[in-house]
C-alpha atoms as a PDB file:
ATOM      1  CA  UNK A   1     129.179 114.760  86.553  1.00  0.00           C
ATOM      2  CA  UNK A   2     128.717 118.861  86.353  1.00  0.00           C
ATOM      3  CA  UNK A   3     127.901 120.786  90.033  1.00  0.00           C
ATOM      4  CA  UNK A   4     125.465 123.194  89.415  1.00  0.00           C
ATOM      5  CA  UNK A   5     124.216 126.096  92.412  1.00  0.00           C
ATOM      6  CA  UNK A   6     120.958 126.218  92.587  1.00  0.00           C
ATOM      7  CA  UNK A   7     119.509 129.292  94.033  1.00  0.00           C
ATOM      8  CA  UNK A   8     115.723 129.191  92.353  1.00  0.00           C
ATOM      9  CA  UNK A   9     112.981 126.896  91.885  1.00  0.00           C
ATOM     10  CA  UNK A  10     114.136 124.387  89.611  1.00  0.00           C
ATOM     11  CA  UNK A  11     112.563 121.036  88.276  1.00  0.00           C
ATOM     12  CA  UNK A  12     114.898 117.721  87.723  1.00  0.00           C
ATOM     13  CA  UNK A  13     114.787 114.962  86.544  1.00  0.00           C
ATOM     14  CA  UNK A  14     117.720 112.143  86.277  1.00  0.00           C
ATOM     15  CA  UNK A  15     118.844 113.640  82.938  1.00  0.00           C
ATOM     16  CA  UNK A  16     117.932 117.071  82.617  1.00  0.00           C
ATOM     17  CA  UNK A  17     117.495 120.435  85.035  1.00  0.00           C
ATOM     18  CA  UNK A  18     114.855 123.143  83.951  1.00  0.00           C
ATOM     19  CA  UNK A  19     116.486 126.299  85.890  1.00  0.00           C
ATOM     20  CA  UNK A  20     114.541 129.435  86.548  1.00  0.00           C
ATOM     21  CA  UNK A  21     111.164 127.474  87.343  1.00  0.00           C
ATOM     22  CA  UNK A  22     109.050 130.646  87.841  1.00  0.00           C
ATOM     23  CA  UNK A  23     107.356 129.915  91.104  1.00  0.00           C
ATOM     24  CA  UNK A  24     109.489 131.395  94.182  1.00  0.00           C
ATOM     25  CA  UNK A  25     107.177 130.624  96.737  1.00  0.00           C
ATOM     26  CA  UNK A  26     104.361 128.137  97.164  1.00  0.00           C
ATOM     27  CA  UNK A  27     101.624 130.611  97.242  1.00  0.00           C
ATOM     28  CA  UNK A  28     102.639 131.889  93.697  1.00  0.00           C
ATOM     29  CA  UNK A  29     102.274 128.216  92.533  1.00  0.00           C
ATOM     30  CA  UNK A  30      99.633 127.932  89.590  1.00  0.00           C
ATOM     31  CA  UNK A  31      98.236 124.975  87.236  1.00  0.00           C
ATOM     32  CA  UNK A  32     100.098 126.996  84.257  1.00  0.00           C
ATOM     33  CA  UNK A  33     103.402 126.116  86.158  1.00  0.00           C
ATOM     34  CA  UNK A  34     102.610 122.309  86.053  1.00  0.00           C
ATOM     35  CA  UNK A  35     103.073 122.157  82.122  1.00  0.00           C
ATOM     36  CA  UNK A  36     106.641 121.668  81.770  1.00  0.00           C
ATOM     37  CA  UNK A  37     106.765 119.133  84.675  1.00  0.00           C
ATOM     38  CA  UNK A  38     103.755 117.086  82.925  1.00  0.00           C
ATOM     39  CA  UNK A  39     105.731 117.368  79.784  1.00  0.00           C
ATOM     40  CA  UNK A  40     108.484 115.040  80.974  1.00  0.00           C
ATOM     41  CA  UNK A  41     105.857 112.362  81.949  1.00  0.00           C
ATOM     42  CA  UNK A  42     107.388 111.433  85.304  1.00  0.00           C
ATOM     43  CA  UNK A  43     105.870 108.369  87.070  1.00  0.00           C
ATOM     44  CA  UNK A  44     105.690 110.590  90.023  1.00  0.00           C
ATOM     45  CA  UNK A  45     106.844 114.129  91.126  1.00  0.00           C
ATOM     46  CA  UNK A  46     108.214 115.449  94.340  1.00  0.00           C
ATOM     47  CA  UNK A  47     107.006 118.962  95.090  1.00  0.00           C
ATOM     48  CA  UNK A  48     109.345 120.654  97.617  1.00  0.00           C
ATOM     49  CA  UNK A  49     107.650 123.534  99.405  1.00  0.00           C
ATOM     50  CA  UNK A  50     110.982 125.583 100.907  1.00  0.00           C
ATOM     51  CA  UNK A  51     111.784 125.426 104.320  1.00  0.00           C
ATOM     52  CA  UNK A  52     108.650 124.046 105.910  1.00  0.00           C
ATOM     53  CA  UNK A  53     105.989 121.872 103.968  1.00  0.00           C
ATOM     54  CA  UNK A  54     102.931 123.568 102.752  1.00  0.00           C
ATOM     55  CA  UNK A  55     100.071 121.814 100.900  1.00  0.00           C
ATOM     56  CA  UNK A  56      99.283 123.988  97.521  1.00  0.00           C
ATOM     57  CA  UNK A  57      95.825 124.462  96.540  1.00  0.00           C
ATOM     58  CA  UNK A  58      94.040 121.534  95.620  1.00  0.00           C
ATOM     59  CA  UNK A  59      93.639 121.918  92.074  1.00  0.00           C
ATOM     60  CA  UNK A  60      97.838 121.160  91.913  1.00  0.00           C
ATOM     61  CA  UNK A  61      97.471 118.012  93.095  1.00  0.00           C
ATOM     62  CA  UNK A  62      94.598 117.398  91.257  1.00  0.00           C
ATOM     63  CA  UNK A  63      96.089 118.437  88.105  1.00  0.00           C
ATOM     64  CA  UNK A  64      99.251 116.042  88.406  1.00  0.00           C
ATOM     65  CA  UNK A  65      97.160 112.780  89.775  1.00  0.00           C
ATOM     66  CA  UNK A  66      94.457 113.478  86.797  1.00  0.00           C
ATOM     67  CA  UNK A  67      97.163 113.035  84.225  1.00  0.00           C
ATOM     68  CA  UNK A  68      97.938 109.933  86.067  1.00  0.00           C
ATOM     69  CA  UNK A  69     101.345 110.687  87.954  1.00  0.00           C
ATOM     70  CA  UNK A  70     101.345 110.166  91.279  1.00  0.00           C
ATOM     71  CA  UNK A  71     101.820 113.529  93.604  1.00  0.00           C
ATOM     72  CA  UNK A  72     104.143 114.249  96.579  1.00  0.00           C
ATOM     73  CA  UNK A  73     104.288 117.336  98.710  1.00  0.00           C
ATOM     74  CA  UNK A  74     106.929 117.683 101.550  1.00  0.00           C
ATOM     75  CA  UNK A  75     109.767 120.513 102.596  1.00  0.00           C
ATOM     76  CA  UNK A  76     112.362 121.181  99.620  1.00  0.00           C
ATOM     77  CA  UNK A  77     115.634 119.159 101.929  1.00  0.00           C
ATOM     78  CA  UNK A  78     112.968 115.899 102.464  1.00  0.00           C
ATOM     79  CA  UNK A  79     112.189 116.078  98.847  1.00  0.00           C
ATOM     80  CA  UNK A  80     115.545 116.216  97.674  1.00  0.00           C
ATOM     81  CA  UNK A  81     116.377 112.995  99.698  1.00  0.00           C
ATOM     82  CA  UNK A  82     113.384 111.318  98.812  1.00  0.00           C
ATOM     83  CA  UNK A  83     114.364 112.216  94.690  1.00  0.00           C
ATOM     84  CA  UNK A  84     118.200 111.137  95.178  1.00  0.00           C
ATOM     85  CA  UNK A  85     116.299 107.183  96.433  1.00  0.00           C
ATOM     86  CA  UNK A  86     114.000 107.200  93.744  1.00  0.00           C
ATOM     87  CA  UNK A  87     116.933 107.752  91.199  1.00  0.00           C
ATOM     88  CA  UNK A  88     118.618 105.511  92.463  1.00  0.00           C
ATOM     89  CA  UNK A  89     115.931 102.872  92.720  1.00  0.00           C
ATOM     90  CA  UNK A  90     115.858 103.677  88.319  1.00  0.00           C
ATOM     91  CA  UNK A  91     112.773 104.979  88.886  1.00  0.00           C
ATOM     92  CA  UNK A  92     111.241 107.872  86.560  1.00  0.00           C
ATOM     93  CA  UNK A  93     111.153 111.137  89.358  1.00  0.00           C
ATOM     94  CA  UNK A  94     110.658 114.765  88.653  1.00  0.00           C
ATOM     95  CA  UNK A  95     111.231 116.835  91.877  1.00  0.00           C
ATOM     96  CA  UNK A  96     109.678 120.543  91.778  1.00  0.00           C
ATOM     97  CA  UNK A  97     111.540 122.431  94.273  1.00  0.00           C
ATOM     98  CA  UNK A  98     110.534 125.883  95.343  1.00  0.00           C
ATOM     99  CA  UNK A  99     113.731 127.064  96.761  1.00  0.00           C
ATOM    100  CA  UNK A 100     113.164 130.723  97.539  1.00  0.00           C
ATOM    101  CA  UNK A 101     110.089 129.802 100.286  1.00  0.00           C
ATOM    102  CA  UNK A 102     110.439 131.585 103.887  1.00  0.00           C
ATOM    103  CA  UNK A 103     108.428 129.952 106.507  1.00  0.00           C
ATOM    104  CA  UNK A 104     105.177 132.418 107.112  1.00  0.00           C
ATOM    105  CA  UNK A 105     105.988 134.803 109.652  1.00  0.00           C
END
C-alpha cells in the first residue's frame, strides 16, 4: 500500500485518487466540479466540507441524486471515517473532500 499527503481537495475511490480536485473551499464548489466524480459511477459519494460541515447549494445535491447516486454531506474527518466503513463493507464510495476549508470567521 503507497502513503500519499494530501494537502488539497482530492476525490477517492477504493482504487484510484484524483489529486488537485479544484474546489478549495465549499463556496467555490460548482456543478462543473461534479463531472469527474459522476464519471466513476459511485453508488454513493461522501462530500467532506473542511473543518465544519456546510451544506453546498442545492443544485450539488441535486445534481448527484438525479444521476441516481445517493449524496452525503458532513465535515472532511467524519467523511473520511464514514468512506474507510463503506470500503470496507465492499461497497462502491467516492469521498469528495475539500481539504483547504476554514470555518467562516
Amino acid at each position: 500500500m503507497r502513503e500519499h499527503v494530501i494537502r488539497r481537495s482530492v476525490i477517492l475511490t477504493a482504487s484510484q485518487i484524483i489529486f488537485d480536485w479544484p474546489p478549495l473551499a465549499i463556496e467555490d464548489l460548482r456543478t462543473h466540479h461534479l463531472k469527474a466524480i459522476l464519471a466513476l459511477q459511485p453508488e454513493i459519494v461522501l462530500l467532506g466540507t473542511g473543518e465544519q460541515q456546510v451544506f453546498p447549494a442545492a443544485e450539488i445535491g441535486a445534481t448527484v441524486q438525479a444521476a441516481g447516486i445517493g449524496f452525503e454531506v458532513m465535515n472532511t474527518r467524519a467523511a473520511c471515517r464514514t468512506y474507510n466503513v463503506l470500503v470496507q463493507e465492499g461497497r462502491h464510495v467516492a469521498a469528495a473532500l475539500i481539504v483547504g476549508n476554514a470555518p467562516p470567521g
